[in-house]
PDB file of N, CA and C in Angstrom:
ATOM      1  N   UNK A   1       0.845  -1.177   0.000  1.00  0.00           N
ATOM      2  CA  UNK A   1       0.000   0.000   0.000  1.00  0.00           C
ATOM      3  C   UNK A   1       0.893   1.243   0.000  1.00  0.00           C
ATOM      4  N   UNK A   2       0.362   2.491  -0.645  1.00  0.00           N
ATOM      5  CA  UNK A   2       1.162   3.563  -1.364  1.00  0.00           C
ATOM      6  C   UNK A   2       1.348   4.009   0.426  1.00  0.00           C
ATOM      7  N   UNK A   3       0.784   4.246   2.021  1.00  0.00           N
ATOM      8  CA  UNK A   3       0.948   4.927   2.903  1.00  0.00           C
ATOM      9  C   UNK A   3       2.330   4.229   3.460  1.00  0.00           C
ATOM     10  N   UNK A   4       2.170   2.756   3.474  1.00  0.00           N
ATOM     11  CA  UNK A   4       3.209   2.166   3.952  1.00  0.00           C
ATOM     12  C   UNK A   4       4.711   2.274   3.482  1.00  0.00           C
ATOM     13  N   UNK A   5       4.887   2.321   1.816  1.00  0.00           N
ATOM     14  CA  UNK A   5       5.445   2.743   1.327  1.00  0.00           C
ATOM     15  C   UNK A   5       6.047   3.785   1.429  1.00  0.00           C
ATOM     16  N   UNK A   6       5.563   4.844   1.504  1.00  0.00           N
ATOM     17  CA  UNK A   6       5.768   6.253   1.992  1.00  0.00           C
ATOM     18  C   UNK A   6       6.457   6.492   2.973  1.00  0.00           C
ATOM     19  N   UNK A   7       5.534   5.834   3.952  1.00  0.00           N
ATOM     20  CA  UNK A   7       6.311   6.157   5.682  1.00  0.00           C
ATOM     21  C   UNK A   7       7.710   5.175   5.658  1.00  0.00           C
ATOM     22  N   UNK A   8       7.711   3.784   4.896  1.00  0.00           N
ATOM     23  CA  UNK A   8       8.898   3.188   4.562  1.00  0.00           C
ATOM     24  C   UNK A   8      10.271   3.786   4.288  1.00  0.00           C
ATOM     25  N   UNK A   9       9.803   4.518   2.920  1.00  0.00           N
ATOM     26  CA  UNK A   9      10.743   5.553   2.335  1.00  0.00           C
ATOM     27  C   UNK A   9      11.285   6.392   3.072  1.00  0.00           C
ATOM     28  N   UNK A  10      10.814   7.088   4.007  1.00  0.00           N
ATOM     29  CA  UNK A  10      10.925   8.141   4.875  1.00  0.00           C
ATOM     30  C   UNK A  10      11.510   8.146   6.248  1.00  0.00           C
ATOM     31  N   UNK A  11      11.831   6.695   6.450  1.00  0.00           N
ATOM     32  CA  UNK A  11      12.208   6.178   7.501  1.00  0.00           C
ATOM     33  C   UNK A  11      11.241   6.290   8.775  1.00  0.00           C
ATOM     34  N   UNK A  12      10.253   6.395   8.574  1.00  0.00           N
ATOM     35  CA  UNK A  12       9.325   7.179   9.745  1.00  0.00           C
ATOM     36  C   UNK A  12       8.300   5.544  10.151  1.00  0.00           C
ATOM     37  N   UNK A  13       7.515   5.691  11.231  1.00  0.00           N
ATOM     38  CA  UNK A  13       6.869   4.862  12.279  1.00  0.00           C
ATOM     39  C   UNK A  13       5.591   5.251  12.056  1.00  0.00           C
ATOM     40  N   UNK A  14       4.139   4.862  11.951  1.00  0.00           N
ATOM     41  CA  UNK A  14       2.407   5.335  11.900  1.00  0.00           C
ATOM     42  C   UNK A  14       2.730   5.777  13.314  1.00  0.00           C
ATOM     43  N   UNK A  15       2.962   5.788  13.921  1.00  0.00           N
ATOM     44  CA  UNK A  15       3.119   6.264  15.585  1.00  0.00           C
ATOM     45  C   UNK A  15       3.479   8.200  15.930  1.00  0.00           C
ATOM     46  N   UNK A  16       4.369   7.680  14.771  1.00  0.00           N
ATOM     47  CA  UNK A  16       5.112   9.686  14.379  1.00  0.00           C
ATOM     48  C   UNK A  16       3.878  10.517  13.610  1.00  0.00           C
ATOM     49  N   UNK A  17       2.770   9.699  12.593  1.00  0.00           N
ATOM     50  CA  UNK A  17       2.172  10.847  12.133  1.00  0.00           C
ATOM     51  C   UNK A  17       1.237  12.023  13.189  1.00  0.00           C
ATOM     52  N   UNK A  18       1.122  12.961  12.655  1.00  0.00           N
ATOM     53  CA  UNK A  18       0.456  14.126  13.317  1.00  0.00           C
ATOM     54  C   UNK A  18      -0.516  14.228  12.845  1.00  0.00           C
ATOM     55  N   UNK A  19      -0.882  14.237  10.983  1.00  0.00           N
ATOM     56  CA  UNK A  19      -1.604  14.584  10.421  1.00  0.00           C
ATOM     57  C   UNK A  19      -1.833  13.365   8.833  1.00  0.00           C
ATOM     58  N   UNK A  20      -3.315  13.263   8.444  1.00  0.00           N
ATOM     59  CA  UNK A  20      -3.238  12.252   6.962  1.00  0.00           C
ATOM     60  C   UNK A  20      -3.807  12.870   5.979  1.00  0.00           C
ATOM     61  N   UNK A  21      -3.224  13.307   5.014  1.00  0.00           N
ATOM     62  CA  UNK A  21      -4.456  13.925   3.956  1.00  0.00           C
ATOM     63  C   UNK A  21      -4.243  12.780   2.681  1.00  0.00           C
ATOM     64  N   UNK A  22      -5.738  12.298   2.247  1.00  0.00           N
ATOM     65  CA  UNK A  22      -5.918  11.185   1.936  1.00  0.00           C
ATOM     66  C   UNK A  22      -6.995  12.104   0.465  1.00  0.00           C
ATOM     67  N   UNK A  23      -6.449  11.218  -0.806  1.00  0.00           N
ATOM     68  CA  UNK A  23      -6.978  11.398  -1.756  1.00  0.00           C
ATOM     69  C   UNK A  23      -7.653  10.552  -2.645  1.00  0.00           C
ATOM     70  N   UNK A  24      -8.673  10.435  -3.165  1.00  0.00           N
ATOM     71  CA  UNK A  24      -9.579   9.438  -3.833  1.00  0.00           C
ATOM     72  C   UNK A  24     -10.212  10.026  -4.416  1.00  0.00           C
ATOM     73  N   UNK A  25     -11.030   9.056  -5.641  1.00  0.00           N
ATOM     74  CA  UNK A  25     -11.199   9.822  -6.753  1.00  0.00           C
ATOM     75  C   UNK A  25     -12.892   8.644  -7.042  1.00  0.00           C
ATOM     76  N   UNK A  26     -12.784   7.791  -6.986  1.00  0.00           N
ATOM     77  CA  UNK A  26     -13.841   6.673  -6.608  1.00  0.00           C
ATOM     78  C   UNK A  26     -14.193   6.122  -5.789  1.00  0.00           C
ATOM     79  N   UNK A  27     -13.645   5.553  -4.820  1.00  0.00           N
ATOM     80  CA  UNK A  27     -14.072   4.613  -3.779  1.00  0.00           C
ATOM     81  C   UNK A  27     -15.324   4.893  -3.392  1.00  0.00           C
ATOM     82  N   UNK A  28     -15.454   6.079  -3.109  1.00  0.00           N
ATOM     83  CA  UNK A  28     -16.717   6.848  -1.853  1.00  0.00           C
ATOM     84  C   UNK A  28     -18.075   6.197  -2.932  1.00  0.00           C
ATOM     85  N   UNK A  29     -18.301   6.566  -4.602  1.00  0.00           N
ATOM     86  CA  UNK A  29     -18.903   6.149  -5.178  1.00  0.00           C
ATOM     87  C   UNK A  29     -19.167   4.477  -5.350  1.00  0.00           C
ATOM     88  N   UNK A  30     -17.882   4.055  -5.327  1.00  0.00           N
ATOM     89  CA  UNK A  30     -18.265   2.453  -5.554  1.00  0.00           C
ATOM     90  C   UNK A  30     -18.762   1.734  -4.178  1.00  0.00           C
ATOM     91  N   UNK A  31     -18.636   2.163  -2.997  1.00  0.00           N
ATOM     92  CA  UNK A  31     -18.673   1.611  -1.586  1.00  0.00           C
ATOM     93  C   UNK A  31     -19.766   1.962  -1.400  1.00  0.00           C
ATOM     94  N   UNK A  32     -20.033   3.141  -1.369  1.00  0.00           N
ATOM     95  CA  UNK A  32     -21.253   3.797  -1.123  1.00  0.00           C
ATOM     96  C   UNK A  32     -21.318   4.911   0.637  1.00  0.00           C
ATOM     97  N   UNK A  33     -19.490   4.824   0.402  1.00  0.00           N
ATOM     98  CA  UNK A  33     -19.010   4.993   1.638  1.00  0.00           C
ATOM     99  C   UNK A  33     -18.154   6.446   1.312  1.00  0.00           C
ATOM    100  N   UNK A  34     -19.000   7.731   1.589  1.00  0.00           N
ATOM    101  CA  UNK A  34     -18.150   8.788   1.123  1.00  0.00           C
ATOM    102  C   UNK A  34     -17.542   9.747   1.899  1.00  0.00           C
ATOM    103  N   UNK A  35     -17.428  10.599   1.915  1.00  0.00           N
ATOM    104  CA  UNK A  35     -16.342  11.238   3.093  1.00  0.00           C
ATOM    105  C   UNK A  35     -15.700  11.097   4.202  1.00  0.00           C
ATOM    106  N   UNK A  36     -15.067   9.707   4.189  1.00  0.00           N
ATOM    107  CA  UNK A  36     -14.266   9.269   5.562  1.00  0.00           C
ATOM    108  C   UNK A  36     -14.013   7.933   4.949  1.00  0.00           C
ATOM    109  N   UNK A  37     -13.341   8.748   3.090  1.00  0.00           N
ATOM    110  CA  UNK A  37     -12.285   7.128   3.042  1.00  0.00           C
ATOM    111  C   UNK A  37     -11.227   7.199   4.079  1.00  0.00           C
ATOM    112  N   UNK A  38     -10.370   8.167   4.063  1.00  0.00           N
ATOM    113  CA  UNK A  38      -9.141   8.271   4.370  1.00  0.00           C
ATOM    114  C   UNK A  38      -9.331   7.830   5.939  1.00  0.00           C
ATOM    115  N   UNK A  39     -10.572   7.467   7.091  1.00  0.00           N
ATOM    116  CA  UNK A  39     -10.618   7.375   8.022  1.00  0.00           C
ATOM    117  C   UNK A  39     -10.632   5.949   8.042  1.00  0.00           C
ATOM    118  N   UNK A  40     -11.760   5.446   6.701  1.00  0.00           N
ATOM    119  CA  UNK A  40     -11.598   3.404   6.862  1.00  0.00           C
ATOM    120  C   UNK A  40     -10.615   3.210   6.514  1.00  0.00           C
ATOM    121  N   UNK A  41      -9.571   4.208   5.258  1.00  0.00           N
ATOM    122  CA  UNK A  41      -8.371   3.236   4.974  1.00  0.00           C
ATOM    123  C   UNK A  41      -7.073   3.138   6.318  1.00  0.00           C
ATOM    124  N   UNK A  42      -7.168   4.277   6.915  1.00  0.00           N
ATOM    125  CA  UNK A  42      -6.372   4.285   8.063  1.00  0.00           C
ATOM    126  C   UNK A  42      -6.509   3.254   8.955  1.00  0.00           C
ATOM    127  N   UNK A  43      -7.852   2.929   9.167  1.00  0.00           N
ATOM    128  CA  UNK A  43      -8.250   2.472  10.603  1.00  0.00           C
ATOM    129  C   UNK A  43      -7.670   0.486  10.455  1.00  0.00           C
ATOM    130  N   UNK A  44      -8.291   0.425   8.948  1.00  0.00           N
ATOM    131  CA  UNK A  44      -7.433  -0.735   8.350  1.00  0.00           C
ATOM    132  C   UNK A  44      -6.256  -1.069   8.724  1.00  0.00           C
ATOM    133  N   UNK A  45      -5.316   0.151   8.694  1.00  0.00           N
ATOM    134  CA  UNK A  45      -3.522   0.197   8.803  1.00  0.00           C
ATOM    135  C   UNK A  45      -3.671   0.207  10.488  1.00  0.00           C
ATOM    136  N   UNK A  46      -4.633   0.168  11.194  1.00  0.00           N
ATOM    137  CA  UNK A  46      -4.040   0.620  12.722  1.00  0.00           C
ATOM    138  C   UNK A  46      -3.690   2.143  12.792  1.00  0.00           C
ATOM    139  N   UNK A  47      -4.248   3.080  12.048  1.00  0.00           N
ATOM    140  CA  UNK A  47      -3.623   4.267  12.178  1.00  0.00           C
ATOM    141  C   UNK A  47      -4.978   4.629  12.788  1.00  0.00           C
ATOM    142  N   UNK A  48      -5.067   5.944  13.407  1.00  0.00           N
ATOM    143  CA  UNK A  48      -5.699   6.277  13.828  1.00  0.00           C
ATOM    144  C   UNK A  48      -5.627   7.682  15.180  1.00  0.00           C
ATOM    145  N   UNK A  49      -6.566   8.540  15.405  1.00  0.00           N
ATOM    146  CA  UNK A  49      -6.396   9.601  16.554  1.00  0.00           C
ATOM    147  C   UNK A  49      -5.559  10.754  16.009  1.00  0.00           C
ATOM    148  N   UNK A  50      -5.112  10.920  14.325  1.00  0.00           N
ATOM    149  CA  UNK A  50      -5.281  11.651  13.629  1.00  0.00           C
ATOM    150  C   UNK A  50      -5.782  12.618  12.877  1.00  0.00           C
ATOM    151  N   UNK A  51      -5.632  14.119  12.844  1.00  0.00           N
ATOM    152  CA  UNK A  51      -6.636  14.735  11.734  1.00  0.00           C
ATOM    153  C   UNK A  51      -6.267  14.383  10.439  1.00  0.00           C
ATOM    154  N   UNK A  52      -7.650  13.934   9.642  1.00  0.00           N
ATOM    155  CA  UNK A  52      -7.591  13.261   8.178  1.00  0.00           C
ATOM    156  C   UNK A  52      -7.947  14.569   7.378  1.00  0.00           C
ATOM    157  N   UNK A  53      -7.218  14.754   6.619  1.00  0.00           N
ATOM    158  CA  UNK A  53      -8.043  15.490   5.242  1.00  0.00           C
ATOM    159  C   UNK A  53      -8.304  14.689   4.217  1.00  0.00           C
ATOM    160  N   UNK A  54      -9.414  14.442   3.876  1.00  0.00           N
ATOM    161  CA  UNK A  54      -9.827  13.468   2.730  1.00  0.00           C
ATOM    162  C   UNK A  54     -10.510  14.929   1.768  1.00  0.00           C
ATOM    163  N   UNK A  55      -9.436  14.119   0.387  1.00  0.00           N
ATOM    164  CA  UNK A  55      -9.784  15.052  -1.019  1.00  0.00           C
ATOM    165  C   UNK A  55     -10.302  14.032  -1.809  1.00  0.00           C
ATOM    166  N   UNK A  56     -11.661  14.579  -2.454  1.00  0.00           N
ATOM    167  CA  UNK A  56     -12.084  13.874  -3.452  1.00  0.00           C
ATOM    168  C   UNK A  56     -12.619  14.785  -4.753  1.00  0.00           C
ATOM    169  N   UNK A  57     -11.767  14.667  -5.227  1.00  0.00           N
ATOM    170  CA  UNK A  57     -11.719  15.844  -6.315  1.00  0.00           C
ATOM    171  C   UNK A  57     -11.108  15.200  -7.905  1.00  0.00           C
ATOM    172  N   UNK A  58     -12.280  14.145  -8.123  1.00  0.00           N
ATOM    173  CA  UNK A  58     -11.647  13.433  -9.150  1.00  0.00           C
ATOM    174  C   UNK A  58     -10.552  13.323  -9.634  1.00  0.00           C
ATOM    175  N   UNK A  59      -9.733  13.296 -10.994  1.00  0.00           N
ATOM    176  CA  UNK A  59      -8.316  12.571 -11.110  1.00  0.00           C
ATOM    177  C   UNK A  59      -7.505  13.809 -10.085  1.00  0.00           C
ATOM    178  N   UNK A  60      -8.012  15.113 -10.023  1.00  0.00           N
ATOM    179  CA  UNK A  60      -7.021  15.896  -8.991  1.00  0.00           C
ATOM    180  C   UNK A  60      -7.135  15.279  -7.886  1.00  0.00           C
ATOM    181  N   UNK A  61      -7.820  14.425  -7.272  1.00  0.00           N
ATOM    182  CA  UNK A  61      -7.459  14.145  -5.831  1.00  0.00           C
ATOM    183  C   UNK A  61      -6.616  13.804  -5.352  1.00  0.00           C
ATOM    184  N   UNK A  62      -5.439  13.635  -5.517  1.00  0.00           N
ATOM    185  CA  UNK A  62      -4.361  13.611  -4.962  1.00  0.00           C
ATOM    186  C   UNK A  62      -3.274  14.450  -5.107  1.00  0.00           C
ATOM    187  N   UNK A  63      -3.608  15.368  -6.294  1.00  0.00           N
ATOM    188  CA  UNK A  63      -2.849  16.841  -5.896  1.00  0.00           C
ATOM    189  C   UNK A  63      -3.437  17.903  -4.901  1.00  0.00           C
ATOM    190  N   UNK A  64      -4.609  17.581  -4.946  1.00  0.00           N
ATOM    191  CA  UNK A  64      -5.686  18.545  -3.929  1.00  0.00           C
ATOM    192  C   UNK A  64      -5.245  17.671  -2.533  1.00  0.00           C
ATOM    193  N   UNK A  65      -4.872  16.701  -2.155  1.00  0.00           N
ATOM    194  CA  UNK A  65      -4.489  15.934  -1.030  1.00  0.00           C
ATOM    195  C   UNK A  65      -3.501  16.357  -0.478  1.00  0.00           C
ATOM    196  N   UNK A  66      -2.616  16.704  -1.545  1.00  0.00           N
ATOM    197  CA  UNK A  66      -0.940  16.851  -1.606  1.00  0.00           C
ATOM    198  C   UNK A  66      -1.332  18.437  -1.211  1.00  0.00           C
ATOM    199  N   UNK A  67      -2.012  19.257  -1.591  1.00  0.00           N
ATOM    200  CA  UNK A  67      -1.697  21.096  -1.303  1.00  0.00           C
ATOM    201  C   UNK A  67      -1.548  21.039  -0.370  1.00  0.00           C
ATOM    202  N   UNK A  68      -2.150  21.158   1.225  1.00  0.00           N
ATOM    203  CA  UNK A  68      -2.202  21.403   2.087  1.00  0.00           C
ATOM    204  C   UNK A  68      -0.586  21.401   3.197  1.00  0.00           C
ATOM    205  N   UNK A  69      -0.429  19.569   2.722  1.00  0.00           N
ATOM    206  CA  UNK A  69       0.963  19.278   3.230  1.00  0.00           C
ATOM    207  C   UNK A  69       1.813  20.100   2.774  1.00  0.00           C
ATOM    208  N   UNK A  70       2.173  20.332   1.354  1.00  0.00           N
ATOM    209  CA  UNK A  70       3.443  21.177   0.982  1.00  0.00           C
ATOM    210  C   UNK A  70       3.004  22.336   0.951  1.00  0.00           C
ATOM    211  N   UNK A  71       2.238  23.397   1.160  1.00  0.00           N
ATOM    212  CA  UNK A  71       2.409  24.266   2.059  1.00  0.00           C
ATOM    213  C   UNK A  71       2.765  24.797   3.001  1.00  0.00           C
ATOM    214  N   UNK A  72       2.130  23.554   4.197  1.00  0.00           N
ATOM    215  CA  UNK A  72       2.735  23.493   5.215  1.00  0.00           C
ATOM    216  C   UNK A  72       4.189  23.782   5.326  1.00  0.00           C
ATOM    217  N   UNK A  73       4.634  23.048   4.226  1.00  0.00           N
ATOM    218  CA  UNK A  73       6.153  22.830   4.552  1.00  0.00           C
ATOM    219  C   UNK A  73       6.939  24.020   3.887  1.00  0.00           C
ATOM    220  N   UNK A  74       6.447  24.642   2.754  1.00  0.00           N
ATOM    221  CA  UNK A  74       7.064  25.577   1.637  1.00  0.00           C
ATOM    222  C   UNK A  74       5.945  26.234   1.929  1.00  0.00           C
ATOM    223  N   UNK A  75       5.927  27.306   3.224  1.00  0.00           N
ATOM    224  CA  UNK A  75       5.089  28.626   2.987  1.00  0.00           C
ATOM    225  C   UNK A  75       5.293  29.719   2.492  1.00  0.00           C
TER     226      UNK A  75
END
């Protein structure tokens, strides 16, 4: 999975996150399960007690996922 991966890459622990901004573009439609993917896909991983930003902003959803963080970081 692309989170595990990530935090892999990064050398980092689910224990260290602060914050998840989570992007999707279908699921919410095919599940029938919509604004709190990013809360079932977490809860799956054991993550959890996090603020989620879930973007669903068709094929942009995961650059609209991505703004917030690199802001953060490059203000």
């Amino acid at each position: 999975m692309s989170i595990e991966g990530a935090l892999n890459s990064a050398g980092a622990e689910k224990k260290a996150l602060e914050a998840v901004a989570v992007g999707n573009a279908m699921a919410g439609l095919l599940t029938g399960q919509e604004c709190i993917r990013g809360q079932v896909v977490l809860r799956d991983m054991g993550i959890g007690g996090v603020p989620v930003i879930n973007a669903e902003n068709a094929c942009a959803s995961a650059a609209t996922a991505h703004y917030p963080t690199y802001t953060s970081i490059f203000p």
